[in-house]
C-alpha atoms as a PDB file:
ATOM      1  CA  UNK A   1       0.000   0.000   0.000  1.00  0.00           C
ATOM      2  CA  UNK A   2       1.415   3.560  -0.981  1.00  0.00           C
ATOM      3  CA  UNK A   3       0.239   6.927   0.003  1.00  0.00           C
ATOM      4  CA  UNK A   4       0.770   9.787  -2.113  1.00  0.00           C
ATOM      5  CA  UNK A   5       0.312  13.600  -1.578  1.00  0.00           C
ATOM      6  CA  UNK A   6      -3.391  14.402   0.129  1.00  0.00           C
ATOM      7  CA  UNK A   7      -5.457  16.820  -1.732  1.00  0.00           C
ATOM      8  CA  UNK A   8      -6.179  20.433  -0.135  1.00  0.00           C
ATOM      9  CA  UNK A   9      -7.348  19.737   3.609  1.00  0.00           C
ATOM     10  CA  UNK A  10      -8.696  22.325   5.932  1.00  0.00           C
ATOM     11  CA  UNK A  11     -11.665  23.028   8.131  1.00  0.00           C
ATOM     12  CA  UNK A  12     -14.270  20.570   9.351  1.00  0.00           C
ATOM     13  CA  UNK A  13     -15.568  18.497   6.712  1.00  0.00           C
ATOM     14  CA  UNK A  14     -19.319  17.391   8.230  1.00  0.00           C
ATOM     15  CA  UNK A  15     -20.711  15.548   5.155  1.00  0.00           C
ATOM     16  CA  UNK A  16     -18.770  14.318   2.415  1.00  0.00           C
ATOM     17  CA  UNK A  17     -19.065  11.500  -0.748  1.00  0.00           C
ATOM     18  CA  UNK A  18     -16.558   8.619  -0.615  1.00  0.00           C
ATOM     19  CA  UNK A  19     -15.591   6.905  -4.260  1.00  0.00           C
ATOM     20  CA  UNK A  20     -12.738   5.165  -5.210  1.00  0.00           C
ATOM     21  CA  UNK A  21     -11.425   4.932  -8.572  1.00  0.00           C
ATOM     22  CA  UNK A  22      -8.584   3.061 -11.016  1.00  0.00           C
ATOM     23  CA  UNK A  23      -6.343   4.821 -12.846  1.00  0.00           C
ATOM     24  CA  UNK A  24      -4.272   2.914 -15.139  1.00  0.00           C
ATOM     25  CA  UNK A  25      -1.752   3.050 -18.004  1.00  0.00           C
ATOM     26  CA  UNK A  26      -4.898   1.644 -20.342  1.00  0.00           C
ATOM     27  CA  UNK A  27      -5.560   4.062 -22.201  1.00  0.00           C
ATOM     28  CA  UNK A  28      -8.887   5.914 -21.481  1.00  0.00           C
ATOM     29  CA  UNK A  29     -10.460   6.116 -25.500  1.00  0.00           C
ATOM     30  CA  UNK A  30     -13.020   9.085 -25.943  1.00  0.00           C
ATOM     31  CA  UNK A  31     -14.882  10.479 -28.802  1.00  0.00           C
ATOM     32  CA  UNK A  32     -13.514  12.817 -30.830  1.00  0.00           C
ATOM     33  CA  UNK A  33     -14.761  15.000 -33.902  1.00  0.00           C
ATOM     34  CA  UNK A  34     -14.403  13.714 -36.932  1.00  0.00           C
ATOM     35  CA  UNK A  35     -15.843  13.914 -40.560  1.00  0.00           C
ATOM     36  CA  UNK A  36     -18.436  11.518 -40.922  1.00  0.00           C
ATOM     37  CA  UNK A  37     -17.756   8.093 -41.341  1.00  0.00           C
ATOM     38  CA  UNK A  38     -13.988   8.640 -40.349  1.00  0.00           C
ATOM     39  CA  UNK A  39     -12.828   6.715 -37.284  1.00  0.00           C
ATOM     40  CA  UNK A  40     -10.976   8.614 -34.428  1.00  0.00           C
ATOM     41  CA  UNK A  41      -7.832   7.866 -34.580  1.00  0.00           C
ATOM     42  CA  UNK A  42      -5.172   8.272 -31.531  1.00  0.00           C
ATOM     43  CA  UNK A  43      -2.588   6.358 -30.143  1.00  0.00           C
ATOM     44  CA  UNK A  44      -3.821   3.972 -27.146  1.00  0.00           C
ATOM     45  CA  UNK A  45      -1.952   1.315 -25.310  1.00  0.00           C
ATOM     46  CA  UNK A  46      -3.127  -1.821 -22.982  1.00  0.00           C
ATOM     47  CA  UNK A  47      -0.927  -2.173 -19.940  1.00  0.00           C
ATOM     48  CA  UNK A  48      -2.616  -3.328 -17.387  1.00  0.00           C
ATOM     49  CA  UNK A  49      -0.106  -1.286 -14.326  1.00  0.00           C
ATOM     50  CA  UNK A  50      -3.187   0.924 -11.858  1.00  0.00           C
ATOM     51  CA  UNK A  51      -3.736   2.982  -8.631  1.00  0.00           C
ATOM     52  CA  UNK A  52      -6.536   3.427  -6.737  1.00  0.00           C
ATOM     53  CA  UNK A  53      -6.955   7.050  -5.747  1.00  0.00           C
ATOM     54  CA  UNK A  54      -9.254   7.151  -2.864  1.00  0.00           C
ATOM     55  CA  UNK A  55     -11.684  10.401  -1.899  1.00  0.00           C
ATOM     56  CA  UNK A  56     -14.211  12.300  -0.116  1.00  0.00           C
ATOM     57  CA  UNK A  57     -15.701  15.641  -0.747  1.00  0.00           C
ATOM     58  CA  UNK A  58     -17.853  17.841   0.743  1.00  0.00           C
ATOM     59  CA  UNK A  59     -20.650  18.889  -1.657  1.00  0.00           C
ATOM     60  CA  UNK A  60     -21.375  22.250  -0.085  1.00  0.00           C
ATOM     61  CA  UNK A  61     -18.129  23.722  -0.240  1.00  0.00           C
ATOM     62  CA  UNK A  62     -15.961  21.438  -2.152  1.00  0.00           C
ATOM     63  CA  UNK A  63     -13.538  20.494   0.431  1.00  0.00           C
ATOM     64  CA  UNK A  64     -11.716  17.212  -0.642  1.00  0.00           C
ATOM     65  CA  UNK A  65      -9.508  14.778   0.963  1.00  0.00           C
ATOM     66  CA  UNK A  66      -7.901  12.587  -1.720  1.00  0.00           C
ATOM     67  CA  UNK A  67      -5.318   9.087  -1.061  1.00  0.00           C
ATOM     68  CA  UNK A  68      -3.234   7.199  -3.628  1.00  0.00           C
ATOM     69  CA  UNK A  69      -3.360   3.276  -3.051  1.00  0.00           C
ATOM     70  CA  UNK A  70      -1.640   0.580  -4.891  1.00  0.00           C
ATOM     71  CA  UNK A  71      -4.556  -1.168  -4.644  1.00  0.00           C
ATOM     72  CA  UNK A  72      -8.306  -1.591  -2.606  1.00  0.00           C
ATOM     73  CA  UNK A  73      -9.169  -4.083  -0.123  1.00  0.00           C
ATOM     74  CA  UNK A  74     -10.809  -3.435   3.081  1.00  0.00           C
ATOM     75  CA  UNK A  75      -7.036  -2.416   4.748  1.00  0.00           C
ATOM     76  CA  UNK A  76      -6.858   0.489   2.212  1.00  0.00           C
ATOM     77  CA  UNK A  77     -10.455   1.320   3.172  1.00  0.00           C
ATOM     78  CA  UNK A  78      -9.384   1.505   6.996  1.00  0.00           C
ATOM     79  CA  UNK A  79      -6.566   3.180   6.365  1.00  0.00           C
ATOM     80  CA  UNK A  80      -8.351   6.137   3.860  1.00  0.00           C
ATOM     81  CA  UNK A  81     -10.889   6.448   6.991  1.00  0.00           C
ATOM     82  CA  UNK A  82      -8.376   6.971  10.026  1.00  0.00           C
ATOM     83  CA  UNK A  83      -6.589   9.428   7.971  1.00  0.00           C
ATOM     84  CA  UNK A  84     -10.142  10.894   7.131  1.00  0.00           C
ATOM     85  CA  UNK A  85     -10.857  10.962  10.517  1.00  0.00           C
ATOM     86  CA  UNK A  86      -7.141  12.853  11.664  1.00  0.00           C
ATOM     87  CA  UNK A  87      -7.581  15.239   8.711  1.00  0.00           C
ATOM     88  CA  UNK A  88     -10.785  16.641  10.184  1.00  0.00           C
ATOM     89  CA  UNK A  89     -10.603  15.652  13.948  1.00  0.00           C
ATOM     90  CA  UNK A  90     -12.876  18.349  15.023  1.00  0.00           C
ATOM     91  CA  UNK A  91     -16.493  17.046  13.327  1.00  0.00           C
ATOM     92  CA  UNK A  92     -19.039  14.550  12.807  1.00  0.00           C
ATOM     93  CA  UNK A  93     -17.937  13.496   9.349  1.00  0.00           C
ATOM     94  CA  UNK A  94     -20.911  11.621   8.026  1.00  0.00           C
ATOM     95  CA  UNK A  95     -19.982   9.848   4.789  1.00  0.00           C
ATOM     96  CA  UNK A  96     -22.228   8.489   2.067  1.00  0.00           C
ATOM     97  CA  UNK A  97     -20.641   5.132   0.734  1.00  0.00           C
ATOM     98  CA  UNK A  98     -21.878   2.332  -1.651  1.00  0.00           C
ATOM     99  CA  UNK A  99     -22.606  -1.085  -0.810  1.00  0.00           C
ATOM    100  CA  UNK A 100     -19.131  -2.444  -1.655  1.00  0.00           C
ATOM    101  CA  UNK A 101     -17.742  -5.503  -0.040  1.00  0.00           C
ATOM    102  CA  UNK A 102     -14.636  -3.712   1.739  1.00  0.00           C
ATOM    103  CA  UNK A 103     -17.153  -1.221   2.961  1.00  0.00           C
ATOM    104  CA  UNK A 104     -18.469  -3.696   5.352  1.00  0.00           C
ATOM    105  CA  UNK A 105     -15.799  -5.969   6.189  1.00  0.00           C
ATOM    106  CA  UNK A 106     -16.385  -7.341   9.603  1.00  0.00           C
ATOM    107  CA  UNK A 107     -12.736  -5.935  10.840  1.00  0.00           C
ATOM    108  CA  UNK A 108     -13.408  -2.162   9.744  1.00  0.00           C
ATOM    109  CA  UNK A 109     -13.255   0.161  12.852  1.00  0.00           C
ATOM    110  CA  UNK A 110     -15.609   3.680  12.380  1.00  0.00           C
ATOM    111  CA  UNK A 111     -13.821   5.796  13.585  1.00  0.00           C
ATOM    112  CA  UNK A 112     -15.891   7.861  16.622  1.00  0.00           C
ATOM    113  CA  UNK A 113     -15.856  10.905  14.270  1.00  0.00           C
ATOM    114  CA  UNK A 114     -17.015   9.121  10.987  1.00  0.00           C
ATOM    115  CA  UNK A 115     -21.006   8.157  10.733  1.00  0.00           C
ATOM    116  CA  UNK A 116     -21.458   6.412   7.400  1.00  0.00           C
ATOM    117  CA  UNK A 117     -24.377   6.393   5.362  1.00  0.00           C
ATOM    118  CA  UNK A 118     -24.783   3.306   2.760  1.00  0.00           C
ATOM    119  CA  UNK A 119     -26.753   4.533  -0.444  1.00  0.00           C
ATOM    120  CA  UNK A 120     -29.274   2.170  -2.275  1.00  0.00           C
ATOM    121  CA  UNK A 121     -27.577  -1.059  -3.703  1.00  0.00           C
ATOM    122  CA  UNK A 122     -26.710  -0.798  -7.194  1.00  0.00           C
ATOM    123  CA  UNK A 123     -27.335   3.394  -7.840  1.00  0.00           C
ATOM    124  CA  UNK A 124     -23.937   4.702  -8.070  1.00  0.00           C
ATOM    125  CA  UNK A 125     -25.898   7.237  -9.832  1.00  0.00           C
ATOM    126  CA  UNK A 126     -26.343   8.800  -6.412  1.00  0.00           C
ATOM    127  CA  UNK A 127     -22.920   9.147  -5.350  1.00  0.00           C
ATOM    128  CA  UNK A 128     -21.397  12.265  -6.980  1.00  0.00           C
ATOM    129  CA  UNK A 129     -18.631  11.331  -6.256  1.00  0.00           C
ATOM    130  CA  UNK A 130     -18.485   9.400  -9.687  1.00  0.00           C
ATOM    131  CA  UNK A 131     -19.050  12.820 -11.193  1.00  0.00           C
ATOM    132  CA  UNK A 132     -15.949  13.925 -10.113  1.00  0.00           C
ATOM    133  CA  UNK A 133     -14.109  10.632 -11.319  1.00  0.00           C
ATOM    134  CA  UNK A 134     -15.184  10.958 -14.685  1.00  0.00           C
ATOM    135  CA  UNK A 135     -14.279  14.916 -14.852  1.00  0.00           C
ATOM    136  CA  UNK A 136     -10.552  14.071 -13.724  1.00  0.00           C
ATOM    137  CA  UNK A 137     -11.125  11.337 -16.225  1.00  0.00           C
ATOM    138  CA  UNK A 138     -12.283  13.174 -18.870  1.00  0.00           C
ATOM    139  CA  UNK A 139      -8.053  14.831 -19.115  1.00  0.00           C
ATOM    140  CA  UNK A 140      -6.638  11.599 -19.067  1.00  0.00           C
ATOM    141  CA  UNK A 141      -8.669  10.347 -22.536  1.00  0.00           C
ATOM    142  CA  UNK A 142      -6.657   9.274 -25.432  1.00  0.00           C
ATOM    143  CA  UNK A 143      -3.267  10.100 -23.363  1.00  0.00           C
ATOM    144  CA  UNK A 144      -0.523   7.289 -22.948  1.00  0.00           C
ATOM    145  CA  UNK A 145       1.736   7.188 -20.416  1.00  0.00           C
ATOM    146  CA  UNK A 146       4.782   5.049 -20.194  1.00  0.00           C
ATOM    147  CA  UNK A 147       5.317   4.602 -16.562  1.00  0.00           C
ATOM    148  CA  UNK A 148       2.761   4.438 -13.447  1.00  0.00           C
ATOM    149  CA  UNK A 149       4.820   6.962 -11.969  1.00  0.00           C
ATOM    150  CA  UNK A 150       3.920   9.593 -15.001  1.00  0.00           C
ATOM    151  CA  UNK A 151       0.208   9.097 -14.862  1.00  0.00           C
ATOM    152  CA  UNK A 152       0.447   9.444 -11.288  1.00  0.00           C
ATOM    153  CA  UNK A 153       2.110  13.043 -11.433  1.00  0.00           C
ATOM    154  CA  UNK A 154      -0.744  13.936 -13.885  1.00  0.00           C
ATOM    155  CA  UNK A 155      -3.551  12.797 -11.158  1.00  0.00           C
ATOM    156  CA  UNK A 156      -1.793  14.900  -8.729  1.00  0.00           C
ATOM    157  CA  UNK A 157      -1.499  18.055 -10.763  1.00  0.00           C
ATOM    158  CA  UNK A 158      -5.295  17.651 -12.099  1.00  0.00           C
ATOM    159  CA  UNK A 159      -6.176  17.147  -8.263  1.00  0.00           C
ATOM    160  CA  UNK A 160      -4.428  20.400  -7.632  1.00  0.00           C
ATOM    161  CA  UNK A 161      -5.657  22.299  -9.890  1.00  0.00           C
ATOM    162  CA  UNK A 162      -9.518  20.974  -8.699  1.00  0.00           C
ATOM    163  CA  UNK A 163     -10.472  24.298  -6.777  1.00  0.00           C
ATOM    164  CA  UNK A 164     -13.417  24.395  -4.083  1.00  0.00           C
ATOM    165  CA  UNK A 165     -15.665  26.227  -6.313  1.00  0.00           C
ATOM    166  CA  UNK A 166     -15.179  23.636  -9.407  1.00  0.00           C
ATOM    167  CA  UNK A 167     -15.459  20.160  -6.936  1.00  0.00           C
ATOM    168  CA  UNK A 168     -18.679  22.164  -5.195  1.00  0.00           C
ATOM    169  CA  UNK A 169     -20.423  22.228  -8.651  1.00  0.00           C
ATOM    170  CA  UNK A 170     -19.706  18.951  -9.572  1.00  0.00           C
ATOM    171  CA  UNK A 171     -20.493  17.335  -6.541  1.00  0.00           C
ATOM    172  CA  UNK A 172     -23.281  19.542  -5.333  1.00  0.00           C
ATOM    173  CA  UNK A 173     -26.646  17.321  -6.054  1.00  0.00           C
ATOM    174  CA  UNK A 174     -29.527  19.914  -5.113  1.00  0.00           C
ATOM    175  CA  UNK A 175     -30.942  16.317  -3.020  1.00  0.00           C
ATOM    176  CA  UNK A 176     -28.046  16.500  -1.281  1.00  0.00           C
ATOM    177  CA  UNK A 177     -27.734  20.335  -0.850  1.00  0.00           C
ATOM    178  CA  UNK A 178     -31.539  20.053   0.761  1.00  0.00           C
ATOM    179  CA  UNK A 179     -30.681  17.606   3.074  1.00  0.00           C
ATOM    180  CA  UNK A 180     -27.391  19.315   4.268  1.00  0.00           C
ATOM    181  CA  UNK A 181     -29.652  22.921   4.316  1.00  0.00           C
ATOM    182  CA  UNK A 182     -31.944  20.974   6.309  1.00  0.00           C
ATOM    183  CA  UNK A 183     -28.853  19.516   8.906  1.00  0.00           C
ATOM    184  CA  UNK A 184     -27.858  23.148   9.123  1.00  0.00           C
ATOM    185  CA  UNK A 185     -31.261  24.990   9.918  1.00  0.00           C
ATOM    186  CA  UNK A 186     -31.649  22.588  13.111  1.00  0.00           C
END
């Protein structure tokens, strides 16, 4: 298990999104414009080397805490949530997950600070966290990289250059917004 560089960390975090995603040295293919009829053509490769990058976010303001794994199991899980859990010590972090296997393994410790909150089997639809997968995705189509280690520097300077604002937007469902609106008014 490696850990890379966190993503930008500060004030309490309350309610966040947890997703995990592979990124590999497959390449990501995309469409592209073309004239009709005409194929899109760009180089691609099929090496099979990934990461797991690891994250939460908090849909109201867009604060994200981000982990590079080697891999995910139920130890990287338990690891991502006691760093979670350190990173904003000072809050009830209550974190919407899905309803995969190392989410429930019987030797996962919550963390006192951590409350999570399982959405419907089979709707990852609800978890915007996907949303933001798929727009750090969306850089990485048709581009090859030759080592791990490359595609991991690009990861880490897309995940920099994610600002509150931009993660608030893409993660900010208006269901979830309600309920959070609702949390706050009470």
């Amino acid at each position: 298990m490696t850990t890379a560089k966190c993503g930008k960390i500060s004030a309490p975090f309350a309610t966040g999104c947890f997703g995990g995603s592979r990124f590999g040295l497959k390449t990501i293919v995309g469409r592209l414009i073309t004239v009709c009829g005409i194929k899109p053509i760009g180089s691609w490769q099929w090496l099979f080397k990934a990461f797991w990058l690891y994250g939460a976010v908090e849909p109201a303001t867009g604060k994200a805490f981000f982990l590079q794994f080697s891999h995910v199991d139920t130890v990287c899980y338990q690891r991502f949530r006691d760093e979670l859990s350190k990173a904003y010590p000072d809050s009830i972090n209550i974190v919407q997950v899905d309803n995969g296997q190392f989410h429930k393994g019987g030797d996962l410790i919550v963390p006192e600070n951590i409350v999570l909150l399982f959405q419907t089997p089979y709707c990852p639809e609800l978890n915007p966290m996907e949303r933001l997968w798929e727009h750090l995705k969306a850089d990485l189509k048709w581009a090859s990289f030759e080592t791990l280690y490359q595609l991991q520097t690009k990861v880490d300077q897309l995940l920099n250059a994610l600002i509150a604002p931009v993660i608030a937007s893409i993660t900010g469902y208006p269901f979830i917004l309600d309920a959070l609106s609702a949390l706050n008014a009470v």
